[in-house]
Protein backbone atom coordinates (compact mmCIF):
# COMPACT_ATOMS: atom_id res chain seq x y z
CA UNK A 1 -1.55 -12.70 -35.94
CA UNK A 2 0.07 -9.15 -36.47
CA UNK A 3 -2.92 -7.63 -34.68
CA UNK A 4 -3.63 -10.39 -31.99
CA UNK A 5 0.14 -9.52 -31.24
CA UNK A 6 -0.37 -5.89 -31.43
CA UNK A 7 -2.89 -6.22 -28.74
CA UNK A 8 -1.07 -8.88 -26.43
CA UNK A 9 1.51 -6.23 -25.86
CA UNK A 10 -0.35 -3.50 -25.32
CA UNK A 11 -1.91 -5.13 -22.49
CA UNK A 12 1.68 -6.05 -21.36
CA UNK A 13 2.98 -2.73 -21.08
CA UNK A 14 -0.21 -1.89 -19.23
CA UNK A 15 0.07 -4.09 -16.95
CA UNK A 16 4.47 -3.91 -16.49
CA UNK A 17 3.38 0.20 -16.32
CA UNK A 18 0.92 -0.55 -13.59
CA UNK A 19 3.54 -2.66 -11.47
CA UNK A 20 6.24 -0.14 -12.37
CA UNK A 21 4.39 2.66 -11.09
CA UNK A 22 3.41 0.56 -8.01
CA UNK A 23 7.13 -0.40 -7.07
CA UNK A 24 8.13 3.12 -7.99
CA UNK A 25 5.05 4.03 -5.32
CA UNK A 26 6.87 1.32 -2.34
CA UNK A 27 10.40 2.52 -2.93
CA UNK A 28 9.38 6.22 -2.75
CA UNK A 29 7.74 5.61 0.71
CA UNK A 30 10.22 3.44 2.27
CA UNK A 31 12.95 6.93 1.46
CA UNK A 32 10.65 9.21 2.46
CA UNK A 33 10.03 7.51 5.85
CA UNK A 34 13.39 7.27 6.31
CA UNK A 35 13.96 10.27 6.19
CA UNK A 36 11.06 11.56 8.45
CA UNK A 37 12.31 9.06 11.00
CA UNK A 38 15.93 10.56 10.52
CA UNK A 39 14.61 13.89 11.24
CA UNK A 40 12.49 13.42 13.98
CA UNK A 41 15.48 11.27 16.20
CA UNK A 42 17.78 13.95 14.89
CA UNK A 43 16.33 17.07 15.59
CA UNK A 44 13.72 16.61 18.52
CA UNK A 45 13.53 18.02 21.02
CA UNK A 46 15.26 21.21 19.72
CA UNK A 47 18.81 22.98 20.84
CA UNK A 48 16.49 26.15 21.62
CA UNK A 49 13.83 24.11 23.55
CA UNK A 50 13.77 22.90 26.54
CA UNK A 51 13.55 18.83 27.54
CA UNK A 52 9.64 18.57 28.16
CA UNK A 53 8.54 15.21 28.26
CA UNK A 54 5.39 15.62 26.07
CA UNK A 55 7.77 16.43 23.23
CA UNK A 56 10.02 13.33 24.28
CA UNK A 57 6.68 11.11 24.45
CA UNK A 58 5.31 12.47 20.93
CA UNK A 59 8.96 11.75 19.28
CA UNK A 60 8.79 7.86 19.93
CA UNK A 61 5.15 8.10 19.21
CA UNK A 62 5.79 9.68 15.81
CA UNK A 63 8.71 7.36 15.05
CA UNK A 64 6.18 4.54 15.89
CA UNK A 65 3.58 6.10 13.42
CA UNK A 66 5.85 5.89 10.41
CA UNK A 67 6.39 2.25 11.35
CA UNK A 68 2.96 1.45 11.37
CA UNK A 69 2.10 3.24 8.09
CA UNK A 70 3.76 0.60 5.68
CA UNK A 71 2.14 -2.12 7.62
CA UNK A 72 -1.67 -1.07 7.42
CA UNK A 73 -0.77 0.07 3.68
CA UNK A 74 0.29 -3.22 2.84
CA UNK A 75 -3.22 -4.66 4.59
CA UNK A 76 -5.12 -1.43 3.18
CA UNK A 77 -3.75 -2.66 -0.64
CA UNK A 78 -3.97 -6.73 -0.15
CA UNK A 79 -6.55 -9.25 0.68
CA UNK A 80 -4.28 -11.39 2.91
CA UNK A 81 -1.50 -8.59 3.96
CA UNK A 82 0.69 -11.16 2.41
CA UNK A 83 0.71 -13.27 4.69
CA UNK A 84 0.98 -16.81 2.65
CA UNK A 85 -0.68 -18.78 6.03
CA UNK A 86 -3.43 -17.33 5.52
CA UNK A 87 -5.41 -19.35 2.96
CA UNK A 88 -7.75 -17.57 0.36
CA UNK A 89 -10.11 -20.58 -1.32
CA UNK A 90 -14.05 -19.95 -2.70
CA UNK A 91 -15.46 -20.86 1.17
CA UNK A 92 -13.97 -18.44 2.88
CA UNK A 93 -15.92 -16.16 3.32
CA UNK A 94 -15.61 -12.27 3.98
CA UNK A 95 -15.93 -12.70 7.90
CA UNK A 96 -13.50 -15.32 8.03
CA UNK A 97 -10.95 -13.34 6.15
CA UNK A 98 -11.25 -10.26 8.23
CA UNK A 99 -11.09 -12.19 11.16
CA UNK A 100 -7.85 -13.87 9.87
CA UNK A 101 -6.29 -10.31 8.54
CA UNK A 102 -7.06 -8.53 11.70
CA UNK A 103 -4.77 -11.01 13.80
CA UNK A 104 -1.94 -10.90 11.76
CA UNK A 105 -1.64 -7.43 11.83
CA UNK A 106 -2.09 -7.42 15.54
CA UNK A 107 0.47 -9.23 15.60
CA UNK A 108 2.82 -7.11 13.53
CA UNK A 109 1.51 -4.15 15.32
CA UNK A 110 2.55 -5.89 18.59
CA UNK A 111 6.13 -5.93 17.17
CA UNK A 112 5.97 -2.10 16.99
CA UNK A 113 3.85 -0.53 20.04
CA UNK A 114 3.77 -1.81 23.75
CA UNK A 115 0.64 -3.39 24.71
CA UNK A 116 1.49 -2.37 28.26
CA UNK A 117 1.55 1.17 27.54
CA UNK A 118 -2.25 2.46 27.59
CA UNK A 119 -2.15 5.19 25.34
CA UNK A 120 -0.40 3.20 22.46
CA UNK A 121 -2.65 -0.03 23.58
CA UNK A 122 -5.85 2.34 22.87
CA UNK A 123 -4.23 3.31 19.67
CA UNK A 124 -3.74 -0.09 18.79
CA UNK A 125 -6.82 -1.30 19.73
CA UNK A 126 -8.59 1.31 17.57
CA UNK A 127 -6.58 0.60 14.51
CA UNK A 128 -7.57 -2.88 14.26
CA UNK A 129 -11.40 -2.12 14.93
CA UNK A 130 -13.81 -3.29 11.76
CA UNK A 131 -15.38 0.53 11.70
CA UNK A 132 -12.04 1.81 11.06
CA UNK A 133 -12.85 2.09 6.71
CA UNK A 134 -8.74 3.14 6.11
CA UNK A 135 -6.48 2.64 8.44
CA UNK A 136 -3.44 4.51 6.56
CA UNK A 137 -4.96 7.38 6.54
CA UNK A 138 -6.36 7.13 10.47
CA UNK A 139 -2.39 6.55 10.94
CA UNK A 140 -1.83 10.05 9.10
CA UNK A 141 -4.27 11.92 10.82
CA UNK A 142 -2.71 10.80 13.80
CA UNK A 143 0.79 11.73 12.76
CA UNK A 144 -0.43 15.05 11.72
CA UNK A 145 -2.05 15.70 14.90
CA UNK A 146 1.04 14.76 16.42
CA UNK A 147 2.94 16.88 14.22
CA UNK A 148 0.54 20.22 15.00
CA UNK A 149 0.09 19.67 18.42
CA UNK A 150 4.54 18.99 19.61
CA UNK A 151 6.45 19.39 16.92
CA UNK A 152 5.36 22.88 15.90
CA UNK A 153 6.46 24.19 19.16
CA UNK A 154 10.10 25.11 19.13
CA UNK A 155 10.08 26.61 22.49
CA UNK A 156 8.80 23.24 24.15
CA UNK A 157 11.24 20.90 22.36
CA UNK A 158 9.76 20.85 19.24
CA UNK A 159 10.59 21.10 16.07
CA UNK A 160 12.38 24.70 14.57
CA UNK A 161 10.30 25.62 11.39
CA UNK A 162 11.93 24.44 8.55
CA UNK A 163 11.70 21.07 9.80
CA UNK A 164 8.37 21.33 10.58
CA UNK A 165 7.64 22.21 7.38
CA UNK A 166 9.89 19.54 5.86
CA UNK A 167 7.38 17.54 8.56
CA UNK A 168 4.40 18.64 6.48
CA UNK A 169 5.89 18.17 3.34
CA UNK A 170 6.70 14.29 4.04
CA UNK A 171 3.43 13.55 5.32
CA UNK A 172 1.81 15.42 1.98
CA UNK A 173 4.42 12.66 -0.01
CA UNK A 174 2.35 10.11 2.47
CA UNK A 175 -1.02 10.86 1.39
CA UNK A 176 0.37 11.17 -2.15
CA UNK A 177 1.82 7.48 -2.00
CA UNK A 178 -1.37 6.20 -0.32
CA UNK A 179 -3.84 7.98 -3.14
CA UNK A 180 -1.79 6.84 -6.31
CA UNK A 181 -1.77 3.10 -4.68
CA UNK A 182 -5.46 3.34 -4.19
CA UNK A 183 -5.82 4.62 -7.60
CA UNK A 184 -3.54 1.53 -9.33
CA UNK A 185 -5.88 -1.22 -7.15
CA UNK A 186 -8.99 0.22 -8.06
CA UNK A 187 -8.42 1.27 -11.35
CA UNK A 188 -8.58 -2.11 -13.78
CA UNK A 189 -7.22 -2.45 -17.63
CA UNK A 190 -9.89 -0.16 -19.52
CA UNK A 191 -12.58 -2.45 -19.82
CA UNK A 192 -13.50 -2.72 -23.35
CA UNK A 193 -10.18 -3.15 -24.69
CA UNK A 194 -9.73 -6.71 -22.37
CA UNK A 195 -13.05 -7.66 -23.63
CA UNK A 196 -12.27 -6.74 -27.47
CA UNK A 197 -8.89 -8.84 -26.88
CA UNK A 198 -10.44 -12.16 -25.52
CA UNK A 199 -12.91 -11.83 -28.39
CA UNK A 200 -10.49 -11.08 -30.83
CA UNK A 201 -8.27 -13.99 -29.31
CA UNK A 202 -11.62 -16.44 -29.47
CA UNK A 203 -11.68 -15.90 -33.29
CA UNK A 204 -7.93 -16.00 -33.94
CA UNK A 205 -7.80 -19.61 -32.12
CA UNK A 206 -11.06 -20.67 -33.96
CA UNK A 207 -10.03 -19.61 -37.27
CA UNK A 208 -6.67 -21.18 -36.54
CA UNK A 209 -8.32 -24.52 -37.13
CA UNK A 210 -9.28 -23.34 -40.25
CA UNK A 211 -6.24 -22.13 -41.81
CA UNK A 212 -4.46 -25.51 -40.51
CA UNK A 213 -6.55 -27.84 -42.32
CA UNK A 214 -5.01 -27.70 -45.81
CA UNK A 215 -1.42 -27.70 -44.15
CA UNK A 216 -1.64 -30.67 -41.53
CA UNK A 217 -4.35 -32.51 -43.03
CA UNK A 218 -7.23 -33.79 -41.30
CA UNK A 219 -5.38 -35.77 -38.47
CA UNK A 220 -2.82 -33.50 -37.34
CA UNK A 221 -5.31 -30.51 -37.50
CA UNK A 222 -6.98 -31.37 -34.09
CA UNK A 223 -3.77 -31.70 -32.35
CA UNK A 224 -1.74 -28.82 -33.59
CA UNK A 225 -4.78 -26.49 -32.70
């Protein structure tokens, strides 16, 4: 019993570090894009720049980025985006699923971009396309192109460099956030020690029966066990 305990806990503190770690993962993005939102609204376009409407264009683009990068993380980490109407059973099959997935988060996506602006409807579009293997990290790349291309001009509107850099450094936390999450899903309890517990645990409740016997007696055994 000492040891079956022994390793019932160790697998609990596994698996309370894993969901530690993960919640530690959520509540570190949510500041950080906070506080890249914060600094884009506050500081573009620039006191030294003047008002060119590329840089005006790429700030609600940006802003619209960070948005989108908790909602495709949240698909990008889940089966069902949790989204609870969306029912999981041993039919559905992998199709199905995708099919249901991919409308739900069109339909959170529609409650960031407008569809009846092309350029964000062609990012949209593209975001929810099958070929697209992680979407997070398509949503980085674009916020880093955005970054390089408008931000990192002062003289147009842009951002001055230490906030650009702070720029770079919150989109480094990004990838960060989005690597350690992938890490935690695809990274199960070591292997042999869940096996050597349910063995260990198949023995302890068999033997149980055993070491009952002389206590309860022959008609009690069967039900205590």
């Amino acid at each position: 019993s000492v040891a079956l305990g022994l390793l019932v806990t160790f697998k609990t503190q596994t698996g309370y570090q894993r969901f530690t770690e993960g919640r530690s993962l959520w509540g570190l993005l949510i500041n950080e894009s906070r506080a890249m939102a914060s600094r884009v609204m506050a500081r573009v376009p620039s006191p030294t720049g003047s008002m060119c409407p590329d840089v005006l264009e790429g700030k609600i683009y940006a802003v619209k980025l960070i948005r989108t990068f908790p909602v495709v993380l949240k698909y990008h980490l889940t089966e069902d985006g949790c989204n609870p109407q969306i029912l999981i059973t041993a039919q559905t099959s992998d199709s199905e699923l995708r099919k249901g997935t991919t409308a739900a988060l069109r339909c959170e996506l529609l409650q960031i971009w407008n569809p009846f602006d092309a350029k964000q409807k062609n990012f949209t579009d593209r975001l929810v396309e099958a070929d697209v293997a992680n979407r997070p990290l398509y949503v980085l790349h674009e916020l880093q192109h955005t970054s390089a291309s408008i931000f990192a001009q002062p003289a147009l509107g842009g951002l001055d460099p230490v906030a650009a850099t702070e720029m770079d450094r919150s989109l480094t936390t990004f990838h960060n956030v989005l690597g350690a999450c992938e890490k935690i899903l695809r990274t199960p309890i070591y292997t042999p020690y869940t096996r050597f517990t349910s063995r260990f645990l198949f023995m302890w409740c068999n033997a149980l029966t055993l070491a009952m016997y002389p206590v309860a007696g022959p008609l009690l055994t069967v039900p205590v066990t």
